[in-house]
Protein backbone atom coordinates (compact mmCIF):
# COMPACT_ATOMS: atom_id res chain seq x y z
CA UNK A 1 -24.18 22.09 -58.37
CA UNK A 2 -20.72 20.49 -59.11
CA UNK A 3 -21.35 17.95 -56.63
CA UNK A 4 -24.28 16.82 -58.77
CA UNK A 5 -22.07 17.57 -61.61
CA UNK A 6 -19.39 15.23 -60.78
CA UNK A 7 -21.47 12.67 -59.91
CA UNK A 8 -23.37 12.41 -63.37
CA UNK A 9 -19.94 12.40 -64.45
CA UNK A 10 -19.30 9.38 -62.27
CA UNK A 11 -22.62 7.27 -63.24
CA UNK A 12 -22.24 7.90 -66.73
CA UNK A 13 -18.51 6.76 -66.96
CA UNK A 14 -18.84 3.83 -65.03
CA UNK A 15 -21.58 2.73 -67.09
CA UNK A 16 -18.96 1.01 -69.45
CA UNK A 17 -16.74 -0.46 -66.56
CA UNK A 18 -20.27 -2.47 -65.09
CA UNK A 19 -20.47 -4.42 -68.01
CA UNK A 20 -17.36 -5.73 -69.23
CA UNK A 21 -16.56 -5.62 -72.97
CA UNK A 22 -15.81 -8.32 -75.27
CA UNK A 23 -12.33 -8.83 -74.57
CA UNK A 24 -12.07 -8.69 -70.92
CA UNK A 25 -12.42 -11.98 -68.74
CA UNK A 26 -16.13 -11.92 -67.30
CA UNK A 27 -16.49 -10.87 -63.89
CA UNK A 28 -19.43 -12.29 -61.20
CA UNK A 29 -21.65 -9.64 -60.21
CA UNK A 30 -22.97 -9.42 -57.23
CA UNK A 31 -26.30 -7.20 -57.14
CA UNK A 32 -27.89 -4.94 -53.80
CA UNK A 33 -31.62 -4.54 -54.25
CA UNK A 34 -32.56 -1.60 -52.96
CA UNK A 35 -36.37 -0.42 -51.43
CA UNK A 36 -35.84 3.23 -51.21
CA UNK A 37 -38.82 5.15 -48.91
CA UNK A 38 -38.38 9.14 -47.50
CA UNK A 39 -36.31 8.03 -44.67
CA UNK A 40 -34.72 4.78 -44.81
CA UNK A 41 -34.11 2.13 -48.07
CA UNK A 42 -34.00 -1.42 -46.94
CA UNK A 43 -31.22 -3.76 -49.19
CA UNK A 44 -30.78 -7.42 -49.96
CA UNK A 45 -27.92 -8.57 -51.51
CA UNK A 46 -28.13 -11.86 -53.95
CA UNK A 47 -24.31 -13.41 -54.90
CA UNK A 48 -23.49 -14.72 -58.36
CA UNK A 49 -23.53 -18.21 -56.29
CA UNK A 50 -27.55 -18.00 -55.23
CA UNK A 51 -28.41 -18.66 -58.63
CA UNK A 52 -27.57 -21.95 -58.79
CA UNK A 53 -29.79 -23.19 -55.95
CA UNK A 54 -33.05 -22.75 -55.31
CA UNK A 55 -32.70 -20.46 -52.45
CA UNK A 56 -35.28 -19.04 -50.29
CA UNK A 57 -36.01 -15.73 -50.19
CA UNK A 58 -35.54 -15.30 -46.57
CA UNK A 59 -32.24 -16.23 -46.96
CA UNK A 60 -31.01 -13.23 -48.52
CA UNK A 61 -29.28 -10.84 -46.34
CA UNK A 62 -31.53 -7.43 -45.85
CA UNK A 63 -30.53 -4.26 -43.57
CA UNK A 64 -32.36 -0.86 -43.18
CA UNK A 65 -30.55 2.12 -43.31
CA UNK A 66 -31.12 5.66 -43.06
CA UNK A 67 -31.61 7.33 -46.42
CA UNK A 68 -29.21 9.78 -45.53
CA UNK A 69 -25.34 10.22 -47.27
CA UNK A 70 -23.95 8.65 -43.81
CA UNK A 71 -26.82 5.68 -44.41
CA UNK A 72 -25.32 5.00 -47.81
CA UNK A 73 -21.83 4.73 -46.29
CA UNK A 74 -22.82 2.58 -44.01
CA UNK A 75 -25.02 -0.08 -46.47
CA UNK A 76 -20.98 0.35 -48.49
CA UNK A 77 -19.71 -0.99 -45.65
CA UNK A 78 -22.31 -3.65 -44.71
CA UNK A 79 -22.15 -4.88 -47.78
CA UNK A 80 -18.43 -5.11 -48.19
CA UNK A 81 -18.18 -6.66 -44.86
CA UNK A 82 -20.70 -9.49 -45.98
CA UNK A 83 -18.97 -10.30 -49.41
CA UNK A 84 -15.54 -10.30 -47.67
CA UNK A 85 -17.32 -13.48 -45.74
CA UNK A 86 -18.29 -15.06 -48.65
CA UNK A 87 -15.48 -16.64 -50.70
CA UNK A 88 -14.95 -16.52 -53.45
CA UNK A 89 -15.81 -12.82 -53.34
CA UNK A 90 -17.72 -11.82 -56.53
CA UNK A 91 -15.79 -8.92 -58.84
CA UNK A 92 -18.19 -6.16 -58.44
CA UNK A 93 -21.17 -5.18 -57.14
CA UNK A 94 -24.02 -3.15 -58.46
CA UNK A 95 -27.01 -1.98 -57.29
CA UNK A 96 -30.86 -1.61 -58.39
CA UNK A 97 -34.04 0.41 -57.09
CA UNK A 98 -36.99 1.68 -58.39
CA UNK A 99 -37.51 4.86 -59.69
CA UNK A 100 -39.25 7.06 -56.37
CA UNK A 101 -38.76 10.61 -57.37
CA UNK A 102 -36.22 12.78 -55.84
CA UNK A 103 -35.64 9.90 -53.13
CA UNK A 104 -33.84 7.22 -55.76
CA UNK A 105 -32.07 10.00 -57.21
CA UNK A 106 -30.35 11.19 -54.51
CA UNK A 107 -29.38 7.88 -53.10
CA UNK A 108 -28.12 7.08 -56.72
CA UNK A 109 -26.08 10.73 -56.60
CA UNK A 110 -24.76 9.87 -52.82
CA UNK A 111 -23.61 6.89 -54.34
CA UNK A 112 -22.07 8.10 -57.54
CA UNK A 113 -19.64 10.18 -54.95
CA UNK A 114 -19.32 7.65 -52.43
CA UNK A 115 -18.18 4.64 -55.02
CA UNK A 116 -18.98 4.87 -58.52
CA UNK A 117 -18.34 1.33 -59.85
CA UNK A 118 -21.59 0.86 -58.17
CA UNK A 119 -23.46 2.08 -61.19
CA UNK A 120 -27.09 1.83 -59.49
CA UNK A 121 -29.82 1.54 -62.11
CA UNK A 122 -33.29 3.22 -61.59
CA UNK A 123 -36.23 0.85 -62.71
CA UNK A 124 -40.09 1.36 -63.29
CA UNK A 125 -41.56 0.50 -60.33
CA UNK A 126 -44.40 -1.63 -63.13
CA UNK A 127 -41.35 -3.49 -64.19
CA UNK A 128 -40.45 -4.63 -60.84
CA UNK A 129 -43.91 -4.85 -59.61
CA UNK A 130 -44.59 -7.41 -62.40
CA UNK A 131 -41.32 -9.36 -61.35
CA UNK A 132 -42.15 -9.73 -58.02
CA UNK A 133 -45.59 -11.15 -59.08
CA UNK A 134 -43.50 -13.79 -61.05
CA UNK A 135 -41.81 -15.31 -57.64
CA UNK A 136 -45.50 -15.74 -56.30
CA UNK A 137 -44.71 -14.32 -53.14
CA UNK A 138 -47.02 -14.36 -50.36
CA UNK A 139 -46.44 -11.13 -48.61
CA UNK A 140 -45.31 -7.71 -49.66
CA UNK A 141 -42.77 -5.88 -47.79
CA UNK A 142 -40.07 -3.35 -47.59
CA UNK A 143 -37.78 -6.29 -46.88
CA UNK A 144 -39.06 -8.97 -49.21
CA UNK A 145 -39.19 -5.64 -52.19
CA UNK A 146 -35.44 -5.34 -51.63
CA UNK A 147 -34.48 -8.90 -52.11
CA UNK A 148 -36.54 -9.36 -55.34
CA UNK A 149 -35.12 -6.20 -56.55
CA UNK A 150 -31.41 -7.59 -56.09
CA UNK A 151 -32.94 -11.09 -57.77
CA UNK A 152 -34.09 -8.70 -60.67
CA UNK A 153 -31.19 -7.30 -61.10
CA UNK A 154 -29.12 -10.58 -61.15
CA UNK A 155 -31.86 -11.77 -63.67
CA UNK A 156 -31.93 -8.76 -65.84
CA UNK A 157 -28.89 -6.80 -65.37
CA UNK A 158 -30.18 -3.13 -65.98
CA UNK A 159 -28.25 -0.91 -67.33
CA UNK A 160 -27.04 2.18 -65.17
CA UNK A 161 -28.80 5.55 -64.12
CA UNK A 162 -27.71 8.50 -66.32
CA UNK A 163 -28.70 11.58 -64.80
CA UNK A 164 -29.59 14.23 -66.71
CA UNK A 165 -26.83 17.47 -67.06
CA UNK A 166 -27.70 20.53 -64.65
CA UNK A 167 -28.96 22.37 -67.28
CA UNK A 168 -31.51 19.70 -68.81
CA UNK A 169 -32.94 19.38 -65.09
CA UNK A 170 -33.66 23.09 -65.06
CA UNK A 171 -35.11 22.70 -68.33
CA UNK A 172 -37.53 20.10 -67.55
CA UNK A 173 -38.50 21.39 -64.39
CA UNK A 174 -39.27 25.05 -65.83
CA UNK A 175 -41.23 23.12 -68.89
CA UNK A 176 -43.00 20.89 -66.68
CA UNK A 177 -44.14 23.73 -64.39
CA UNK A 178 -45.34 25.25 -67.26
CA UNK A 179 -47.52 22.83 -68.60
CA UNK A 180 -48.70 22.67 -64.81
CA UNK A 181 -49.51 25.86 -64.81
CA UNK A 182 -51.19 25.98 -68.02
CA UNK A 183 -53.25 23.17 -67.05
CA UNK A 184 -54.56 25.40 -63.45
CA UNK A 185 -54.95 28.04 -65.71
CA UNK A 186 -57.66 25.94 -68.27
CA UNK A 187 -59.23 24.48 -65.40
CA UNK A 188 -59.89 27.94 -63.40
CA UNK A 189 -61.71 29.50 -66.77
CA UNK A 190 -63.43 26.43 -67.45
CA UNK A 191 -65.04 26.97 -63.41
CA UNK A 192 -65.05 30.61 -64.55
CA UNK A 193 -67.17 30.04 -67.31
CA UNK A 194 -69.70 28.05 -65.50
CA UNK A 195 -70.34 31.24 -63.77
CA UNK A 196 -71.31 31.92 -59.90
CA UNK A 197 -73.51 33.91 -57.87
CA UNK A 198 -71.12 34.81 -55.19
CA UNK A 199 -69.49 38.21 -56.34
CA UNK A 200 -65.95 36.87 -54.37
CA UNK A 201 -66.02 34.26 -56.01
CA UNK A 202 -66.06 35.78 -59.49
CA UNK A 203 -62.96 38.54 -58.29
CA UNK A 204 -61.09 35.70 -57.00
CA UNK A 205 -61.33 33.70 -60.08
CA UNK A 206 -60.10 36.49 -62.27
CA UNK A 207 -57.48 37.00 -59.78
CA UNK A 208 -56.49 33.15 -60.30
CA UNK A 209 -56.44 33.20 -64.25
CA UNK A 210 -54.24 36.66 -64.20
CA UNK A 211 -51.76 35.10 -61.65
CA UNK A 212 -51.19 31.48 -63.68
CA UNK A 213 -50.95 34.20 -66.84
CA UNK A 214 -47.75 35.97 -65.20
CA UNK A 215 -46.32 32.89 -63.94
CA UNK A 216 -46.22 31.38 -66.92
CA UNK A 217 -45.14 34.55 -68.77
CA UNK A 218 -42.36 33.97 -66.16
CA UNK A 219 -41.82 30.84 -66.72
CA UNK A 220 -41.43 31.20 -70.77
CA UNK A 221 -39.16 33.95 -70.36
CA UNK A 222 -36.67 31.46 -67.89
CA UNK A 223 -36.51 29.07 -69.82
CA UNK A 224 -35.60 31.06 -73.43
CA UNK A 225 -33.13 32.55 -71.49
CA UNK A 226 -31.75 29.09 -70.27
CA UNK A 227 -32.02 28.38 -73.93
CA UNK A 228 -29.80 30.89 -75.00
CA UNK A 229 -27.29 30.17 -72.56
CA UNK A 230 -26.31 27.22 -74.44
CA UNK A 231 -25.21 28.03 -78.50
CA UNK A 232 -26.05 23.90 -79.17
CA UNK A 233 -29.44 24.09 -77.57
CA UNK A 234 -30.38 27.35 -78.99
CA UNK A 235 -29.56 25.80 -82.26
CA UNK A 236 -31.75 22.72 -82.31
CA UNK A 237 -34.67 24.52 -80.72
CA UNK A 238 -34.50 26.89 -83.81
CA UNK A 239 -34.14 23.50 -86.36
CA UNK A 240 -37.29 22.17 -84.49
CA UNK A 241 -39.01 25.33 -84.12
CA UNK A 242 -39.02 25.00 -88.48
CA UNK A 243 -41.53 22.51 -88.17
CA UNK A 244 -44.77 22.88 -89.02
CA UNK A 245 -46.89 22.83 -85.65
CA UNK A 246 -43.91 22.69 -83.18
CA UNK A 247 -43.34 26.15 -81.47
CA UNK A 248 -40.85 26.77 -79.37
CA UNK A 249 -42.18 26.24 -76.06
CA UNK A 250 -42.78 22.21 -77.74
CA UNK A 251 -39.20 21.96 -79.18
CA UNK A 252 -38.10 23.26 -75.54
CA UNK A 253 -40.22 20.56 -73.67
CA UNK A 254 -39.32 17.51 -76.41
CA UNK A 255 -35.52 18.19 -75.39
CA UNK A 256 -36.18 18.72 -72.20
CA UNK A 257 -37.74 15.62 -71.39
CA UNK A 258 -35.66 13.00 -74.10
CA UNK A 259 -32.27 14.92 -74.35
CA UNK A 260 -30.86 14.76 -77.37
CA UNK A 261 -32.69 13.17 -79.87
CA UNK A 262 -29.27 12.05 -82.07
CA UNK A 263 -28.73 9.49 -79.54
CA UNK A 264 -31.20 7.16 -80.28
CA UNK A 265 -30.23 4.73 -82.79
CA UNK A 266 -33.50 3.68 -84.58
CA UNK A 267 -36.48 5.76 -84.67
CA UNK A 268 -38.29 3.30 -82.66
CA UNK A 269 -36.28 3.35 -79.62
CA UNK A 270 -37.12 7.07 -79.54
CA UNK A 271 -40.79 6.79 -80.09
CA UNK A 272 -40.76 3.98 -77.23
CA UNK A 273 -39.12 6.15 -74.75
CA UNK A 274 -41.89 8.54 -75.40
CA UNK A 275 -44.29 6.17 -75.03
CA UNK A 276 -46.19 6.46 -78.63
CA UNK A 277 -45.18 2.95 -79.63
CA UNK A 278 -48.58 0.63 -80.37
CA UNK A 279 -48.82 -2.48 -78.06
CA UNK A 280 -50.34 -5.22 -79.69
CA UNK A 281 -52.27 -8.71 -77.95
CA UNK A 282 -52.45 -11.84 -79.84
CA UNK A 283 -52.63 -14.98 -78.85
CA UNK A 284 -53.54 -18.01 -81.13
CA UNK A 285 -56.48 -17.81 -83.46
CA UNK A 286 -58.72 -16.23 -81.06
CA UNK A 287 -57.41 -13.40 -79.31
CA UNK A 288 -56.61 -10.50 -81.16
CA UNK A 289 -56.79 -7.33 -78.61
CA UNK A 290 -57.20 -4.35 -80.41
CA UNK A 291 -53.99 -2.37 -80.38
CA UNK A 292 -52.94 0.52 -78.13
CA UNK A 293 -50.82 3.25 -77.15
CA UNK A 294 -48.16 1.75 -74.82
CA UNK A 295 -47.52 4.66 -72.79
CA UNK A 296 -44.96 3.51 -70.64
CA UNK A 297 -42.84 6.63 -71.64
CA UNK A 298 -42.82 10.26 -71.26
CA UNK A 299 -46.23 11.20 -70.54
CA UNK A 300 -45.07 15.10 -70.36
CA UNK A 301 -43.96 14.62 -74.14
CA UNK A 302 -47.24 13.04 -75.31
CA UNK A 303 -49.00 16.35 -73.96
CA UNK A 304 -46.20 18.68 -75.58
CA UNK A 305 -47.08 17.00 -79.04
CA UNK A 306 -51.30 16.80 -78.65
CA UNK A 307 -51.74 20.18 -79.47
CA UNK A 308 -49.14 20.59 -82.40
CA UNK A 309 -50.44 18.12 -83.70
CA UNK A 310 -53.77 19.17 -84.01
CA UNK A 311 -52.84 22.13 -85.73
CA UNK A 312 -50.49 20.27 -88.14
CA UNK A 313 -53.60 18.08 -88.83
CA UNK A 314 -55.77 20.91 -89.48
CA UNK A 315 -53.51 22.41 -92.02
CA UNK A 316 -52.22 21.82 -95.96
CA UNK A 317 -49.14 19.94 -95.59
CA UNK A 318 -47.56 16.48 -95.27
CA UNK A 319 -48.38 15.94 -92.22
CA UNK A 320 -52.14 16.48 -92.24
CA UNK A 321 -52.29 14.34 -95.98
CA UNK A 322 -50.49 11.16 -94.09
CA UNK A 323 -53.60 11.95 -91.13
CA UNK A 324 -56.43 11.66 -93.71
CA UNK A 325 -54.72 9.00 -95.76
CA UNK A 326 -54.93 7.00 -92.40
CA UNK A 327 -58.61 7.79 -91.96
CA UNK A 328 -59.31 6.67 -95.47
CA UNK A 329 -57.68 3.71 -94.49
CA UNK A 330 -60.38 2.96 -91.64
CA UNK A 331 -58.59 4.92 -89.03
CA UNK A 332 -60.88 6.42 -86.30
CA UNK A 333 -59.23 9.85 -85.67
CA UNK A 334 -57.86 9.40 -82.54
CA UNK A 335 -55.30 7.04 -83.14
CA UNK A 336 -54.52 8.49 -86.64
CA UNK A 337 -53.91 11.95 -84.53
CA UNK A 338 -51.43 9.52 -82.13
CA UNK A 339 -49.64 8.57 -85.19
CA UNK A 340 -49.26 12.16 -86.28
CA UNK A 341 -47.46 12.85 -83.17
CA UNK A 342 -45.38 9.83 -83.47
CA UNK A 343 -44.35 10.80 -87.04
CA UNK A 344 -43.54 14.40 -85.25
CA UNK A 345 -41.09 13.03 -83.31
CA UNK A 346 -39.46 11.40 -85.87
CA UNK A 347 -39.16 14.13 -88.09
CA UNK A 348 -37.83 16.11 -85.38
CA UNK A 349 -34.94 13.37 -84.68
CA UNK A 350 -34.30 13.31 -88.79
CA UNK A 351 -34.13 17.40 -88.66
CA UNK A 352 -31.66 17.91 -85.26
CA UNK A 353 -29.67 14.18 -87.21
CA UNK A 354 -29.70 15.97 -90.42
CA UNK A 355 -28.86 19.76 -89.48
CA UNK A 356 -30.90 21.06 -92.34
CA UNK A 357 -33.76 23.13 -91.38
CA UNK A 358 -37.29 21.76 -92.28
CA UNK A 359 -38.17 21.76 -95.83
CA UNK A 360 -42.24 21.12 -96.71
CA UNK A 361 -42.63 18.81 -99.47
CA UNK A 362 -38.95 17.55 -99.02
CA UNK A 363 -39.45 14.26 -101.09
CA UNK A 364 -41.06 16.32 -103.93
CA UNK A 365 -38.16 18.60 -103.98
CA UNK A 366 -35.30 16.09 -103.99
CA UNK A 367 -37.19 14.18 -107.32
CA UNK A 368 -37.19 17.67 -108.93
CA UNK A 369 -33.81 18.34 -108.17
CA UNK A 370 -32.69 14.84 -109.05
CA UNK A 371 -34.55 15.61 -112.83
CA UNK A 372 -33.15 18.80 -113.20
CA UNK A 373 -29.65 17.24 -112.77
């Protein structure tokens, strides 16, 4: 655990030193694409220099190496020994991959330890997918995915991977296993209520539905205990847990999954990164696509918030009069219930940026106040 420690530590604080501020001369980057699989991860490298040619892609260098700590090392050294060769040697070198699960992340940890002023960034595999397409490439392979990565990332300059603290990856693993489980649960008594002739069958599917009930019992009880462990998380699961719909188990998940909610700037970027933002088509006078959810965020958060927001819908307050207002407007109800859970969200980031428990009707009471005064 303080290995992994340190090395968030390591990622995050070299996240400044990768891109240079205003007042320091600019350095030439040099970027290492990197195709990470279970065993191996295959790496291109593309120099500042590249860019101003139209270079083929087989000319960029690309190794395999074991995706193993001593395979990192050794793609460190490769790669040093290959820049060293090529004057005038660029003044840093960072790294880019796509976003594979456990795989990327511990190659992005090994590397944190091994030289942090690498800074690798984690991409969505879409994102890169949809780059690739751009260079009208031919074929598709491990080799040829590495060097357009470390073209991307020349291109586009990603920003580094910031891991999440210990204790928010034991948080969204416990909240995501509970959702998991909660879903096996609904399924099993949906089969149960179909109903079956076979007497086993019946016992067994009792047996199923009490074992997901423990387990998630078990699960709950973790993570309020993980909860408590830290006073600052405790207290903005209680300031969400005001909110009309949210329980606890929602607040837990929402933090879980985004972090801390004060660190988004805008509302927007927060409602993007949970992927409840609309996408729009246009084009011209003739194409107008109808507009839809963009969901290229947190999927696990759009589930926490379906259910809440239901309920919030269903009730008297705010929330459920800005629903109906929207199906006045000519809403259907399904995206006027998606807007409700975007408006969640925001609300929650206002309460946790505020510090002020909820309040229902809080516009209604400030005008009061203000005419009293």
């Amino acid at each position: 655990m303080n290995n992994t420690t340190n090395a968030s530590r390591a990622i995050c604080a070299n996240a400044a030193t990768a891109n240079n501020g205003p007042e320091q001369t600019p350095m030439l980057t040099a970027w290492a694409g990197l195709d990470v699989a279970k065993a191996t991860f295959d790496a291109g490298i593309w120099l500042p220099e590249f860019s101003q040619t139209e270079l083929p892609m087989r000319e960029i260098p690309v190794k395999t190496f074991p995706r193993t700590p001593q395979g990192a090392a050794e793609f460190l050294q490769w790669a040093d020994d290959f820049l060293e060769r090529r004057p005038p040697k660029p003044g840093a070198l960072r790294a880019v991959m796509e976003a594979t699960g456990k795989y990327s992340i511990e190659l992005a940890m090994w590397f944190a330890e091994l030289r942090a002023d690498l800074a690798p960034a984690i991409i969505n595999p879409r994102t890169s997918k949809d780059f690739m397409k751009s260079l009208a490439l031919r074929n598709t392979t491990d080799k040829i995915a590495a060097q357009s990565l470390a073209r991307y990332g020349a291109d586009r300059a990603p920003a580094p991977y910031q891991p999440p603290s210990s204790l928010q990856a034991q948080l969204r693993d416990l909240c995501r296993w509970r959702q998991t489980l909660i879903q096996a649960r609904v399924a099993e008594e949906n089969r149960q209520r179909e109903g079956s002739a076979s007497p086993l069958v019946r016992k067994m599917q009792r047996a199923r539905i009490q074992k997901c009930k423990r387990d998630i019992a078990r699960v709950e009880k973790e993570i309020r205990g993980l909860i408590a462990s830290a006073p600052s998380l405790t207290r903005d699961c209680e300031l969400l847990d005001g909110i009309y719909g949210i329980g606890f188990t929602t607040a837990a998940t929402v933090l879980a999954e985004l972090g801390d909610l004060r660190r988004f700037k805008k509302g927007r970027q927060l409602t993007a990164m949970a992927g409840l933002s609309p996408q729009r088509g246009e084009s011209g006078t003739s194409v107008h696509k109808k507009t839809r959810l963009c969901k290229q965020g947190s999927s696990w958060v759009r589930t926490a918030l379906y259910l809440p927001a239901m309920t919030a819908v269903r009730g008297e307050n705010e929330l459920s009069e800005f629903y109906h207002r929207l199906i006045r407007a000519g809403k259907t109800p399904k995206p006027a219930l998606i807007a409700a859970m975007r408006k969640i969200l925001l609300v929650m980031r206002a309460i946790l940026i505020s510090g002020e428990p909820y309040q229902a009707r809080y516009h209604a009471c400030a005008k009061l106040k203000e005419k009293s005064a």
